[in-house]
PDB file of N, CA and C in Angstrom:
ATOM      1  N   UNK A   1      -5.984   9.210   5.320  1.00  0.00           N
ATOM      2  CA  UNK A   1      -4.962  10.232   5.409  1.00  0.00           C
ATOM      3  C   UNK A   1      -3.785   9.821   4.525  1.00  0.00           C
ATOM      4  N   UNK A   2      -3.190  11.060   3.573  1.00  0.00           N
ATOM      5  CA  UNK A   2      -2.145  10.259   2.989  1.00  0.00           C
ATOM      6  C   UNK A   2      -1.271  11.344   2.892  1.00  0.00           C
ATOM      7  N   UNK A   3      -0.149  11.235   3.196  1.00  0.00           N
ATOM      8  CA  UNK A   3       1.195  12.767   3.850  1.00  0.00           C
ATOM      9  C   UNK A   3       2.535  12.074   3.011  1.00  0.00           C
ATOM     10  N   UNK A   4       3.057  13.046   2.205  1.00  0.00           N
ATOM     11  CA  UNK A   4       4.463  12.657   1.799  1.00  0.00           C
ATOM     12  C   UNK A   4       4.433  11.371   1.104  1.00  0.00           C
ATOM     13  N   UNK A   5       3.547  10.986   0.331  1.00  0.00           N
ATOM     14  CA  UNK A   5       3.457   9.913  -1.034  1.00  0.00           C
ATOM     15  C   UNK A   5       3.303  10.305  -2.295  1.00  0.00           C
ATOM     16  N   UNK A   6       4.308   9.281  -3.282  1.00  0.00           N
ATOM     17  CA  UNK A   6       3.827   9.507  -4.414  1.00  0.00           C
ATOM     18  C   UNK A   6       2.877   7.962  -4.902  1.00  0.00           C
ATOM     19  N   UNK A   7       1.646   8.472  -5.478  1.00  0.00           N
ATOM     20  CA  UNK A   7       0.830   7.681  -6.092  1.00  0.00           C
ATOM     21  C   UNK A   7       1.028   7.697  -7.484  1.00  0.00           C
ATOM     22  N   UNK A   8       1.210   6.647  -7.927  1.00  0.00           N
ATOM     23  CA  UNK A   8       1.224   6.006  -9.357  1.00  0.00           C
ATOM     24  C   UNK A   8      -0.276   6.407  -9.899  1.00  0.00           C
ATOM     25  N   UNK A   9      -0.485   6.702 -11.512  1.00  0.00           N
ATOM     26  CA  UNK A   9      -1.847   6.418 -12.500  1.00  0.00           C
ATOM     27  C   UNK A   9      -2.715   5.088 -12.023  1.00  0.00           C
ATOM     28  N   UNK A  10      -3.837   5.066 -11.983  1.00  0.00           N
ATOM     29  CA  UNK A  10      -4.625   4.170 -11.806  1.00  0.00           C
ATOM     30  C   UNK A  10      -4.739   3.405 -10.605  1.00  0.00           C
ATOM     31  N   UNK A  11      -4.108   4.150  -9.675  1.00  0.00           N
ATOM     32  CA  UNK A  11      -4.451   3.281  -8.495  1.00  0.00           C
ATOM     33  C   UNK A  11      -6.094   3.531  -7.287  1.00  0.00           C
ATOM     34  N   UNK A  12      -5.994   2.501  -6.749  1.00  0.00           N
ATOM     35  CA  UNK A  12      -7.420   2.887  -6.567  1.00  0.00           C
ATOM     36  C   UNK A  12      -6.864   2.893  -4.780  1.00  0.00           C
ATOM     37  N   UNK A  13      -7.408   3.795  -4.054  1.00  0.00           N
ATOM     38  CA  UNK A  13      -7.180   3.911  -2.313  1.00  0.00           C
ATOM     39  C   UNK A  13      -8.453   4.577  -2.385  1.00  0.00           C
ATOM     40  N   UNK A  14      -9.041   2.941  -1.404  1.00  0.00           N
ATOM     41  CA  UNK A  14     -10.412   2.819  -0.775  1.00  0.00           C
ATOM     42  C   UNK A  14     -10.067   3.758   0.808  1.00  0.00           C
ATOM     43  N   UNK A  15     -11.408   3.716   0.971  1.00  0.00           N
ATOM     44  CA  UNK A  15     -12.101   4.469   2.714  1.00  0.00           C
ATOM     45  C   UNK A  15     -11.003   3.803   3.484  1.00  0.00           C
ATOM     46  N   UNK A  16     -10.388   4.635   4.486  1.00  0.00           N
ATOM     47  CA  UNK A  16     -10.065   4.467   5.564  1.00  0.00           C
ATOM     48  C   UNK A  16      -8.338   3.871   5.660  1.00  0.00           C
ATOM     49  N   UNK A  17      -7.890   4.463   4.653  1.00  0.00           N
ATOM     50  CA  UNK A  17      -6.462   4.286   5.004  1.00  0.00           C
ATOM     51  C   UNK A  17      -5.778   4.724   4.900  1.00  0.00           C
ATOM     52  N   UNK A  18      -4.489   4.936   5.959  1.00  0.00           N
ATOM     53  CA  UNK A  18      -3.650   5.975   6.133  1.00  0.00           C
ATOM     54  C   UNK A  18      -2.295   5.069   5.393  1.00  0.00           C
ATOM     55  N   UNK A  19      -1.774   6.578   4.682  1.00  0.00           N
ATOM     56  CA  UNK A  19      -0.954   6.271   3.710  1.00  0.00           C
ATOM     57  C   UNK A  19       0.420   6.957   4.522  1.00  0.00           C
ATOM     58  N   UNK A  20       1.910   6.670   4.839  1.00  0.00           N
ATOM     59  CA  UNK A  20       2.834   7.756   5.280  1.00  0.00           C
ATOM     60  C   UNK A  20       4.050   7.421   4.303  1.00  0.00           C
ATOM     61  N   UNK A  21       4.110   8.299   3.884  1.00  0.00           N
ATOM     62  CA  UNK A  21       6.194   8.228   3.162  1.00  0.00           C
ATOM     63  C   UNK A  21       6.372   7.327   2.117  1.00  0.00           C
ATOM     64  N   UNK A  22       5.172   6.422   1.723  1.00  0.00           N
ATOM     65  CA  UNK A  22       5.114   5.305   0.368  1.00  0.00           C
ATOM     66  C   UNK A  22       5.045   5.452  -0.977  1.00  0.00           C
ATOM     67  N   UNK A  23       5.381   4.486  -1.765  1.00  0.00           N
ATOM     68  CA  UNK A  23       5.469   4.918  -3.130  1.00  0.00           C
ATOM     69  C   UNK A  23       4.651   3.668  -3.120  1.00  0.00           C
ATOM     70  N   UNK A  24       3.617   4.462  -4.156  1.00  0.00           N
ATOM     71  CA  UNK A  24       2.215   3.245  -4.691  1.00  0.00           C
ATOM     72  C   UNK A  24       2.723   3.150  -6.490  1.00  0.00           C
ATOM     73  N   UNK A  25       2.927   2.245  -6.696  1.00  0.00           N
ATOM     74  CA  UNK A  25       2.721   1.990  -8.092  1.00  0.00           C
ATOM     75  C   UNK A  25       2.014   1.719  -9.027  1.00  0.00           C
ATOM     76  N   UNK A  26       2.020   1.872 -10.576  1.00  0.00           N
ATOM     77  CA  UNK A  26       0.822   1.918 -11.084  1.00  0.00           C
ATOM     78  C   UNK A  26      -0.246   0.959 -11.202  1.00  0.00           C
ATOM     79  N   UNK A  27      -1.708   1.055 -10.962  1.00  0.00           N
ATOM     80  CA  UNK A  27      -2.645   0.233 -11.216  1.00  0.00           C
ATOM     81  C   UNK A  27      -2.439  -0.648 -10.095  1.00  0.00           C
ATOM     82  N   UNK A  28      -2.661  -0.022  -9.092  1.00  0.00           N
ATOM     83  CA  UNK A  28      -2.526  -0.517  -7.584  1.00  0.00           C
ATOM     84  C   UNK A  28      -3.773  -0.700  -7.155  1.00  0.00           C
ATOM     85  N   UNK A  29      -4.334  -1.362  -5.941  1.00  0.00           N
ATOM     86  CA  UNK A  29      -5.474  -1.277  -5.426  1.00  0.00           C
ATOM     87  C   UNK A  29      -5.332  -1.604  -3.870  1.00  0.00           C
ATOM     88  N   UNK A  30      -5.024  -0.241  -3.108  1.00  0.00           N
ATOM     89  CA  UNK A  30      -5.196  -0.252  -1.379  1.00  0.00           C
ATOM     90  C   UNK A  30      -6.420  -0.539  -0.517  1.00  0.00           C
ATOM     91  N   UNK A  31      -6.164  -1.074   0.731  1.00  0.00           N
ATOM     92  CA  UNK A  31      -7.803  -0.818   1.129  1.00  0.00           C
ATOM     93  C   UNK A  31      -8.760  -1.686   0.866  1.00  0.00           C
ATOM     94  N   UNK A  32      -9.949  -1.753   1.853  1.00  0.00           N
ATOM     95  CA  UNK A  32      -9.889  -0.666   3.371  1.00  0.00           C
ATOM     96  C   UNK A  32      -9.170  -0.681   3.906  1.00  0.00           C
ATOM     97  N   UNK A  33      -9.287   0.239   4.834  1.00  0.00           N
ATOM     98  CA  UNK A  33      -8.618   0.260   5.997  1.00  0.00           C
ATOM     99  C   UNK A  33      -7.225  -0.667   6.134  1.00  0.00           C
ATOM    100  N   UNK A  34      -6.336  -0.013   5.250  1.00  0.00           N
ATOM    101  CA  UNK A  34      -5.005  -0.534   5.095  1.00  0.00           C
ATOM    102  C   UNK A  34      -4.001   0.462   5.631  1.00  0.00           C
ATOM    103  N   UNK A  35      -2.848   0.349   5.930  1.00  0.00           N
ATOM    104  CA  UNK A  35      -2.310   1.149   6.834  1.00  0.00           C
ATOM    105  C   UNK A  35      -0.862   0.940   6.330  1.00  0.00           C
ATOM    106  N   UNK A  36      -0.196   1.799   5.506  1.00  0.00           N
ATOM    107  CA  UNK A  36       1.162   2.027   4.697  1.00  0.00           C
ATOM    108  C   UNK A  36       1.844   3.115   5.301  1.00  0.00           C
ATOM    109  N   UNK A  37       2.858   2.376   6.196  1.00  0.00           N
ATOM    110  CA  UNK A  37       4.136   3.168   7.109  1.00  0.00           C
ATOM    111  C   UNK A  37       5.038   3.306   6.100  1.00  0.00           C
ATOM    112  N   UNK A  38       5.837   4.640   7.280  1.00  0.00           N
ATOM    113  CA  UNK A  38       6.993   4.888   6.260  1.00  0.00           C
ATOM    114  C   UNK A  38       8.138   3.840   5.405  1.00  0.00           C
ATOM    115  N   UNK A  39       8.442   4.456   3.856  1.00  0.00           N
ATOM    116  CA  UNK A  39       9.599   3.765   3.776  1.00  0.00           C
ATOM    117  C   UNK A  39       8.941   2.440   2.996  1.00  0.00           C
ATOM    118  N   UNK A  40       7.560   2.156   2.918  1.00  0.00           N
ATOM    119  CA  UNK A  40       7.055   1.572   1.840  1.00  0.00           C
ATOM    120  C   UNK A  40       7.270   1.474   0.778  1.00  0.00           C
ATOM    121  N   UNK A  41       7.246   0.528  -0.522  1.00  0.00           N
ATOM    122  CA  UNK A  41       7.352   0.683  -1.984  1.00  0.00           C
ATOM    123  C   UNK A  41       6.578  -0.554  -2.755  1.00  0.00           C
ATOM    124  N   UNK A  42       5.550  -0.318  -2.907  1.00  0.00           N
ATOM    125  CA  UNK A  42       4.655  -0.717  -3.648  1.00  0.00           C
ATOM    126  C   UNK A  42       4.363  -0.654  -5.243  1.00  0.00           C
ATOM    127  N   UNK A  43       5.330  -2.212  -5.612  1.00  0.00           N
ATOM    128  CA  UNK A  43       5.731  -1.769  -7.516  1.00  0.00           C
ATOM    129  C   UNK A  43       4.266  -1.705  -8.300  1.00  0.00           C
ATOM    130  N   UNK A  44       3.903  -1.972  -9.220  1.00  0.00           N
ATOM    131  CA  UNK A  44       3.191  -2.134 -10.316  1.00  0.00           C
ATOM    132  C   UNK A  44       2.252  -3.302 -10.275  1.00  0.00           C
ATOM    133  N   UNK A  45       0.882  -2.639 -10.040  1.00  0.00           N
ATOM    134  CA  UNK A  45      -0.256  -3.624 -10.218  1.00  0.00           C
ATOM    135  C   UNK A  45      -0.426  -4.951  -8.944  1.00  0.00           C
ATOM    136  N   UNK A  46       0.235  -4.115  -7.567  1.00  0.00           N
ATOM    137  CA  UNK A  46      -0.145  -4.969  -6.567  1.00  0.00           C
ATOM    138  C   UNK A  46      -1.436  -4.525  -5.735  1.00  0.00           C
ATOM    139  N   UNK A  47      -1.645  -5.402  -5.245  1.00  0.00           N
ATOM    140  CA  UNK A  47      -2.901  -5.576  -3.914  1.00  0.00           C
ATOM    141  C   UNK A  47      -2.959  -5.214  -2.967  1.00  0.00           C
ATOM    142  N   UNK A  48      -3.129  -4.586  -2.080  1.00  0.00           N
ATOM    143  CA  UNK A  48      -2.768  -4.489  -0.448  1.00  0.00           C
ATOM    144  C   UNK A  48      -4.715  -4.466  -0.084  1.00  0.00           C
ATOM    145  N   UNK A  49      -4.775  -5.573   0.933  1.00  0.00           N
ATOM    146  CA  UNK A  49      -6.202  -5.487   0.962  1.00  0.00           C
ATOM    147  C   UNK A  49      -6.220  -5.111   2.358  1.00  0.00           C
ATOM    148  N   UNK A  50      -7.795  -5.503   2.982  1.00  0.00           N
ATOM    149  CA  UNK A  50      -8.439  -5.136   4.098  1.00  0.00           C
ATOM    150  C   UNK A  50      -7.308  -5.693   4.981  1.00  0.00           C
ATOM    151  N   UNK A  51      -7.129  -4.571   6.523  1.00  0.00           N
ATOM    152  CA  UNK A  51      -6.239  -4.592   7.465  1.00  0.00           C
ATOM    153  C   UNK A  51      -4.738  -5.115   7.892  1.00  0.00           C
ATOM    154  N   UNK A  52      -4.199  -4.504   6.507  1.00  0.00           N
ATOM    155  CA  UNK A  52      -2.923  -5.114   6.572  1.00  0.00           C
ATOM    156  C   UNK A  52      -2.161  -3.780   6.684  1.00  0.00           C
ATOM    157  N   UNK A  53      -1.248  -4.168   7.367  1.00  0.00           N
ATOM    158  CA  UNK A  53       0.011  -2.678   7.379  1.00  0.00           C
ATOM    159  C   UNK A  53       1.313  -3.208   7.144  1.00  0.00           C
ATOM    160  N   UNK A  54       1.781  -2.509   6.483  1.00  0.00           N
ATOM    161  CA  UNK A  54       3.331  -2.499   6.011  1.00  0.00           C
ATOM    162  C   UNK A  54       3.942  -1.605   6.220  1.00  0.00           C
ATOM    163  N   UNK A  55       5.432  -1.464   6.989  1.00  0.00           N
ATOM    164  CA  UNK A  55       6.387  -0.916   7.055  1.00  0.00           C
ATOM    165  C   UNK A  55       7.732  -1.215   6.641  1.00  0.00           C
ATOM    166  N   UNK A  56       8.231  -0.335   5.995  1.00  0.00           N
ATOM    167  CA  UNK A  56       9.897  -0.594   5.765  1.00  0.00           C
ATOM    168  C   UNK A  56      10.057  -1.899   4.846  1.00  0.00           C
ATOM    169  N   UNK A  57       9.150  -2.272   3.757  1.00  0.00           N
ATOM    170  CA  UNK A  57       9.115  -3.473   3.481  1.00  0.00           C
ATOM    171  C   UNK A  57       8.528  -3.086   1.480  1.00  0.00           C
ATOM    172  N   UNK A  58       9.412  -3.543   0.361  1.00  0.00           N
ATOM    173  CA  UNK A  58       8.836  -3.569  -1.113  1.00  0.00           C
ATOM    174  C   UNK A  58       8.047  -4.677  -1.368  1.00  0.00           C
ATOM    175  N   UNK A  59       6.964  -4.554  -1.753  1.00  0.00           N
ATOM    176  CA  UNK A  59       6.181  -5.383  -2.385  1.00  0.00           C
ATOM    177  C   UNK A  59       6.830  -5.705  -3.684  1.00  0.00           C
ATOM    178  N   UNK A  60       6.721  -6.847  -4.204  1.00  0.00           N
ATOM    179  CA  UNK A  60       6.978  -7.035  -5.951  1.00  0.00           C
ATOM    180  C   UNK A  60       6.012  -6.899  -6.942  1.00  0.00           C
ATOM    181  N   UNK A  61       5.937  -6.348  -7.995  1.00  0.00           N
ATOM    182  CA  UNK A  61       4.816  -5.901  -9.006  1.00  0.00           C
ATOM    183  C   UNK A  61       4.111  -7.565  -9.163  1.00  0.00           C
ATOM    184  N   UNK A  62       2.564  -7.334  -8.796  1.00  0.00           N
ATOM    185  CA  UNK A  62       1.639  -8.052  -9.101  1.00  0.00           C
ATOM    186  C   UNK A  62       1.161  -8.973  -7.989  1.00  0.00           C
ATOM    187  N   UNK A  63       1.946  -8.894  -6.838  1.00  0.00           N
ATOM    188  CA  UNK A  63       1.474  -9.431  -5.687  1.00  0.00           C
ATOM    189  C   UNK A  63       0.694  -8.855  -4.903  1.00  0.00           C
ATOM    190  N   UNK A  64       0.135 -10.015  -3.898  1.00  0.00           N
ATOM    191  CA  UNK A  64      -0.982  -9.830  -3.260  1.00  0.00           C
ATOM    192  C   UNK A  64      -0.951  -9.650  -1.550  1.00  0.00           C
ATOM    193  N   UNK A  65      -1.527  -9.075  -0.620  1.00  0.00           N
ATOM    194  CA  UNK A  65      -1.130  -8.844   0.602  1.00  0.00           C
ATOM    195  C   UNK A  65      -2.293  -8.658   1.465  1.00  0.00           C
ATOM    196  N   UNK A  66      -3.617  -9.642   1.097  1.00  0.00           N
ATOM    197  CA  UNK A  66      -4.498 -10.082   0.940  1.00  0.00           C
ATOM    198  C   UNK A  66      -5.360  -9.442   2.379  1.00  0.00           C
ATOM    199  N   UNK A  67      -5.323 -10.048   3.324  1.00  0.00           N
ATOM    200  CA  UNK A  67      -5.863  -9.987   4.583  1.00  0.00           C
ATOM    201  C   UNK A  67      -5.454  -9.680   5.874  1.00  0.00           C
ATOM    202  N   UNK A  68      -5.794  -8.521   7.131  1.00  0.00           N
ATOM    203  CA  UNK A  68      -4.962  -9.276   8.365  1.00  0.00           C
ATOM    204  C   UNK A  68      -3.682  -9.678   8.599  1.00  0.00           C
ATOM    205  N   UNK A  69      -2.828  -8.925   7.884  1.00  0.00           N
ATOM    206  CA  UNK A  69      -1.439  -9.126   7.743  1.00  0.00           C
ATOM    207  C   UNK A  69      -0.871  -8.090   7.885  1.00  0.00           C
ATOM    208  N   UNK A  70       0.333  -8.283   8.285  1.00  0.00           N
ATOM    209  CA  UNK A  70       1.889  -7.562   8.886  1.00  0.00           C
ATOM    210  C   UNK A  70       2.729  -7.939   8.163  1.00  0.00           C
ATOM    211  N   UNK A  71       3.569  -6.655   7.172  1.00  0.00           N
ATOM    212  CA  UNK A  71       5.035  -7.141   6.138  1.00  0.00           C
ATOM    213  C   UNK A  71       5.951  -5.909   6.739  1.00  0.00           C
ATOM    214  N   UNK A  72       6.855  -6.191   7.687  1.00  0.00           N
ATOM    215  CA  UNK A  72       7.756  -5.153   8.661  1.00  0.00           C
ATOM    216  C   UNK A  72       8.958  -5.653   9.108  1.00  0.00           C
ATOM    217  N   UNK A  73       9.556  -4.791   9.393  1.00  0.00           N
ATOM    218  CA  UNK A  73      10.898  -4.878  10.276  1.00  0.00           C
ATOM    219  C   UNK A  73      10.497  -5.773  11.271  1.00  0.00           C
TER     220      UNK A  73
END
């Protein structure tokens, strides 16, 4: 599910993840089953992998957010 995002060129959002209120940047790669709360910002050419959710929290272009992880208030 993905409501009220803008997605960047080249990003790739795999099966099973709900996207809300985030900005994906370019040449991104979400997913699975990754879970992006509101108020997200995801720069340029980062990672967000299997079962991680983020809220209220910027990633920096080219990092990784690998596994089983929580980046939140």
């Amino acid at each position: 599910m993905i409501s009220n995002s803008r997605i960047e060129s080249g990003t790739k959002i795999l099966a099973n993840c709900v996207i809300e209120n985030t900005v994906i940047g370019k040449n991104s790669k979400v997913g699975p089953f990754a879970r992006l709360r509101p108020e997200t910002v995801l720069a340029e050419a980062t990672h967000i992998g299997n079962f991680v959710e983020i809220k209220k929290a910027q990633i920096g272009p080219g990092s990784k957010v690998n596994h089983l992880s929580y980046v939140g208030d």
